[in-house]
N, C-alpha and C. Protein backbone atom coordinates (compact mmCIF):
# COMPACT_ATOMS: atom_id res chain seq x y z
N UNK A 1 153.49 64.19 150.15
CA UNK A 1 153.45 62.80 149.81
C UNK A 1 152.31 62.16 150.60
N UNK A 2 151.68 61.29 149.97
CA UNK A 2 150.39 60.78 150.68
C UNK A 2 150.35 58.97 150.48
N UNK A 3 149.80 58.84 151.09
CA UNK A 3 150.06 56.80 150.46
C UNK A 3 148.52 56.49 150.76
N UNK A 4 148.82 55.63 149.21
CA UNK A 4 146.95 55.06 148.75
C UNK A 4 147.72 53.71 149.00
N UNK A 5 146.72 52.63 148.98
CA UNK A 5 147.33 51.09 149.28
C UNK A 5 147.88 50.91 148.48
N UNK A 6 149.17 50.30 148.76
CA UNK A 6 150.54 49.94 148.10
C UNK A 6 150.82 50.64 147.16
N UNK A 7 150.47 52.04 147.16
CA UNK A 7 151.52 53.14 146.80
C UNK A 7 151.77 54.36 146.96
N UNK A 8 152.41 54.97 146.68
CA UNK A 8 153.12 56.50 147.47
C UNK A 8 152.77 57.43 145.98
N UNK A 9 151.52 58.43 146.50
CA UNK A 9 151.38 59.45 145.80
C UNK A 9 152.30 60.76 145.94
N UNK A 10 153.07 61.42 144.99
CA UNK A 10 154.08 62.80 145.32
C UNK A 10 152.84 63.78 144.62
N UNK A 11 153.02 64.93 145.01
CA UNK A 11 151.96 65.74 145.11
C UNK A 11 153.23 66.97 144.56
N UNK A 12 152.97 67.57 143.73
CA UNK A 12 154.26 69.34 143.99
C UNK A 12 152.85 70.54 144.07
N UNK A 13 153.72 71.12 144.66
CA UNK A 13 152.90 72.53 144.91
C UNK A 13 153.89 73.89 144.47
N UNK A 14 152.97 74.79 143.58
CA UNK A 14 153.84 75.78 143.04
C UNK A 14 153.62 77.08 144.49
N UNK A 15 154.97 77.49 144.14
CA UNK A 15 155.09 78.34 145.29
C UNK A 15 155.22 79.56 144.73
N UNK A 16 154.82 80.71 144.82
CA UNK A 16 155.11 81.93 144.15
C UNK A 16 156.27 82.71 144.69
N UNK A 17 156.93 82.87 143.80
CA UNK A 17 158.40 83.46 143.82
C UNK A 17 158.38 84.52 144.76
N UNK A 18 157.35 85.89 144.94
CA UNK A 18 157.59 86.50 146.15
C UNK A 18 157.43 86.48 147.09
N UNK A 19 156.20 85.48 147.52
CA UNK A 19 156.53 84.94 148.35
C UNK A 19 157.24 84.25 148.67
N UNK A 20 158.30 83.58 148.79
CA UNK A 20 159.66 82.87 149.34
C UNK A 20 160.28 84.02 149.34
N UNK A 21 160.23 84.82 148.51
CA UNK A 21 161.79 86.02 148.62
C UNK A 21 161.36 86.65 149.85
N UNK A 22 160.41 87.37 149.78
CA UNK A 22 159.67 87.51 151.38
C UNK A 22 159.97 86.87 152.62
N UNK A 23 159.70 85.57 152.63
CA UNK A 23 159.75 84.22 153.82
C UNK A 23 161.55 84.84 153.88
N UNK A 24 162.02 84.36 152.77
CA UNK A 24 163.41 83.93 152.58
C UNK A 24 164.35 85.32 153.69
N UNK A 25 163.69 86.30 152.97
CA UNK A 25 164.37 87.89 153.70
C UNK A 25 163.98 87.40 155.00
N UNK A 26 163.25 87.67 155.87
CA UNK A 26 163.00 87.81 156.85
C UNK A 26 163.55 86.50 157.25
N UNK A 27 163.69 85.35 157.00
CA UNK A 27 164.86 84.62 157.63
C UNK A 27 166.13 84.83 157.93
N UNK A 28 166.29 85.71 156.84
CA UNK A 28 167.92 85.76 156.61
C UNK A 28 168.54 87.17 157.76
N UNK A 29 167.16 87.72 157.71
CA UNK A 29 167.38 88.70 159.14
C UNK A 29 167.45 88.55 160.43
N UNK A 30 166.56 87.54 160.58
CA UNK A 30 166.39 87.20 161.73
C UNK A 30 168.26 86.09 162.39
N UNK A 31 168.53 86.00 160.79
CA UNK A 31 169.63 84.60 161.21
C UNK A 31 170.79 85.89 161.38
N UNK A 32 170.58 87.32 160.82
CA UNK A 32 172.02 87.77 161.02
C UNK A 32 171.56 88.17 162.89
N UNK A 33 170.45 88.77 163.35
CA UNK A 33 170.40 89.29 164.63
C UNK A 33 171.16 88.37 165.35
N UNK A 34 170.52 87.03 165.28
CA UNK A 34 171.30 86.12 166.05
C UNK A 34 172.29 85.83 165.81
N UNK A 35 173.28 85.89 164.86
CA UNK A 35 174.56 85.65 164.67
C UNK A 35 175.24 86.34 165.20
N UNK A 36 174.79 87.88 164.82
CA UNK A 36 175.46 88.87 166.03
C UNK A 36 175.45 89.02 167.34
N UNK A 37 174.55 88.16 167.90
CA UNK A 37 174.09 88.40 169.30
C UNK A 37 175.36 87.72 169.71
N UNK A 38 175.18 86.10 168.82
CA UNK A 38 176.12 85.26 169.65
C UNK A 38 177.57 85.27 168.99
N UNK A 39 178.18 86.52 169.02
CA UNK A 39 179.00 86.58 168.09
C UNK A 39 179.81 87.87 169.07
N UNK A 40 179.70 87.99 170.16
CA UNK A 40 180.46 89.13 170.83
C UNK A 40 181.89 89.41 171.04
N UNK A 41 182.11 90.63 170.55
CA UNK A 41 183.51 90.90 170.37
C UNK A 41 184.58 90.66 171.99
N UNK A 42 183.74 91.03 172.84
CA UNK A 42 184.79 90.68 174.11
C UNK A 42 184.69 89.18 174.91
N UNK A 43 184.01 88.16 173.65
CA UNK A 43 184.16 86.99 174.01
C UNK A 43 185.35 86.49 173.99
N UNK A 44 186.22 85.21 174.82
CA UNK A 44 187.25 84.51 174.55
C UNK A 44 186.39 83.03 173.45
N UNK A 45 185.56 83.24 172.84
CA UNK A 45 185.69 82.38 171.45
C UNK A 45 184.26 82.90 170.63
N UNK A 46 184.93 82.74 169.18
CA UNK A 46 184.81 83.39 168.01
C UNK A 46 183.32 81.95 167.35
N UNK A 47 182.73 82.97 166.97
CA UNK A 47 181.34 81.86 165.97
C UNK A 47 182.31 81.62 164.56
N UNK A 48 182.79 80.76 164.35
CA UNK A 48 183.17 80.48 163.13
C UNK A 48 182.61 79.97 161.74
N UNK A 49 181.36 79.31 161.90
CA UNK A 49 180.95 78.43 161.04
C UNK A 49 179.20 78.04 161.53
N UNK A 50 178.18 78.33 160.89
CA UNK A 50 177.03 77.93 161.28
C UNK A 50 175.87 77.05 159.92
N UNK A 51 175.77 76.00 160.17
CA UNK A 51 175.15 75.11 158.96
C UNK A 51 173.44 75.10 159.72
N UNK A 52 172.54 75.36 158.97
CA UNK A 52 171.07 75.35 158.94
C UNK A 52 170.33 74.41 158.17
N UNK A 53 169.32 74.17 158.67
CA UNK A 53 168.43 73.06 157.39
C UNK A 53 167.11 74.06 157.68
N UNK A 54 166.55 74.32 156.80
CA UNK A 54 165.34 74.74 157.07
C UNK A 54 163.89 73.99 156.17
N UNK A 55 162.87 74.05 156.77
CA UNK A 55 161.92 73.45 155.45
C UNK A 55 160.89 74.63 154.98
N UNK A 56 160.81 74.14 153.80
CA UNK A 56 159.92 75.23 153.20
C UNK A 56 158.38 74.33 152.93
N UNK A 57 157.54 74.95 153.35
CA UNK A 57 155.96 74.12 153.01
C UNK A 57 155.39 74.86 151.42
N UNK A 58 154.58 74.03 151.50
CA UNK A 58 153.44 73.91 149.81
C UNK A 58 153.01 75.72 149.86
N UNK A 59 153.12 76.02 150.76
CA UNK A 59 152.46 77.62 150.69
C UNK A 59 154.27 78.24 150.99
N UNK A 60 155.05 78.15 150.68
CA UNK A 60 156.55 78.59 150.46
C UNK A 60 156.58 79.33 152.26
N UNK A 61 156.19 79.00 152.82
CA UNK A 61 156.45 79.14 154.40
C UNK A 61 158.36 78.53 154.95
N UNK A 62 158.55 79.33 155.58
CA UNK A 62 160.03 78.74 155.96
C UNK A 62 160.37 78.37 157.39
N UNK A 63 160.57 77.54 157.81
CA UNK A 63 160.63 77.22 159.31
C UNK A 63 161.78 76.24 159.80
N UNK A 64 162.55 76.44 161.20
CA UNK A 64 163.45 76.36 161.03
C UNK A 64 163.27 74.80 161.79
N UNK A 65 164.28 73.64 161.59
CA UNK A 65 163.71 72.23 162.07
C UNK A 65 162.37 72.05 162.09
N UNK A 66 162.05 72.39 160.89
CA UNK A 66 159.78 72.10 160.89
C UNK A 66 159.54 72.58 161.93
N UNK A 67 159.69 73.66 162.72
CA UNK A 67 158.87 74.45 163.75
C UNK A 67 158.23 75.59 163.51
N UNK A 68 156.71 75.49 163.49
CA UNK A 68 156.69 76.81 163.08
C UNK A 68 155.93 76.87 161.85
N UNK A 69 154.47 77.15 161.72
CA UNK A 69 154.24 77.42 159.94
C UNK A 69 153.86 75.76 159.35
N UNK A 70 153.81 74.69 159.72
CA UNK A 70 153.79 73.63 159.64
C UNK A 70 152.36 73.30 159.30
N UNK A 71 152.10 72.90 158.18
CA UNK A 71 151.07 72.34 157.41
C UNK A 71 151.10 71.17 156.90
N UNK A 72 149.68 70.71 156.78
CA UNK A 72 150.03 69.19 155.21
C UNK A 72 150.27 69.99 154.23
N UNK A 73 150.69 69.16 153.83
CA UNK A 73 151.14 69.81 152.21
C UNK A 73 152.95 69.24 151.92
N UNK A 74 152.96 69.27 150.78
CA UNK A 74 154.16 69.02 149.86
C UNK A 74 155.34 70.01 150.75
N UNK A 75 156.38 69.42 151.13
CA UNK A 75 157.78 69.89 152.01
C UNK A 75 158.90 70.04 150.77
N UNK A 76 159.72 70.83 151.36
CA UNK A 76 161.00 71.00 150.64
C UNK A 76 161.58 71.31 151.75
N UNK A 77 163.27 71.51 151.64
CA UNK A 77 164.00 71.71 152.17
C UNK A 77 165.34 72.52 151.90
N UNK A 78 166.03 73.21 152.72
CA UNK A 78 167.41 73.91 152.35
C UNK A 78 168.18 74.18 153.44
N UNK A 79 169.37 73.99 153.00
CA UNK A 79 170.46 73.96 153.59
C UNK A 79 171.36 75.36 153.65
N UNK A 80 171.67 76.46 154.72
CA UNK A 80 172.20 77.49 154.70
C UNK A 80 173.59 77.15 155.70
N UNK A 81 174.63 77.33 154.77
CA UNK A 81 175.80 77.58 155.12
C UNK A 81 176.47 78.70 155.83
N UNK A 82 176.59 79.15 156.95
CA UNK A 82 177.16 80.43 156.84
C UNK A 82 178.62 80.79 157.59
N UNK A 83 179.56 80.97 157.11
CA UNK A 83 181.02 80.68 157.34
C UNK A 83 181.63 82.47 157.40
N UNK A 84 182.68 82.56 158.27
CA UNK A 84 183.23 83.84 158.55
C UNK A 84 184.01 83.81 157.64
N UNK A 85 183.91 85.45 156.80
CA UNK A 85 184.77 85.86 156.62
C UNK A 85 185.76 86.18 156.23
């Protein structure tokens, strides 16, 4: 989104499908390592429930709270739920 005087240009950017499935995998790996890390069986408490926002940029880049990969360009966003079990 860009703003010309007194008005707001939206811009979309096509993202190519393997790339995100790409981005997307390697997120989704990286989110199980850490789930398991913090997820230890001889803990006295259990990970029950973990909610994510992540944004995706104009070049289908995925980063987690906009850290990371961060460009101008047209943003999206998604929401990963991940619940035990």
């Amino acid at each position: 989104m860009s703003r010309k005087k007194d008005e707001i240009v939206i811009t979309r950017h096509k993202v190519e499908v393997t790339k995100l499935k790409q981005e997307m995998k390697g997120f989704l790996e990286a989110m199980r390592e850490m789930l398991d890390e913090a997820d230890q069986p001889d803990s006295k408490m259990q990970l029950d429930e973990v909610e994510l926002s992540v944004e995706i940029n104009g070049e289908g880049k995925i980063s987690l709270f906009g850290i990371g990969g961060a460009k101008a360009g047209g943003k999206g966003a998604m929401t990963f739920k991940f619940k035990r079990k």
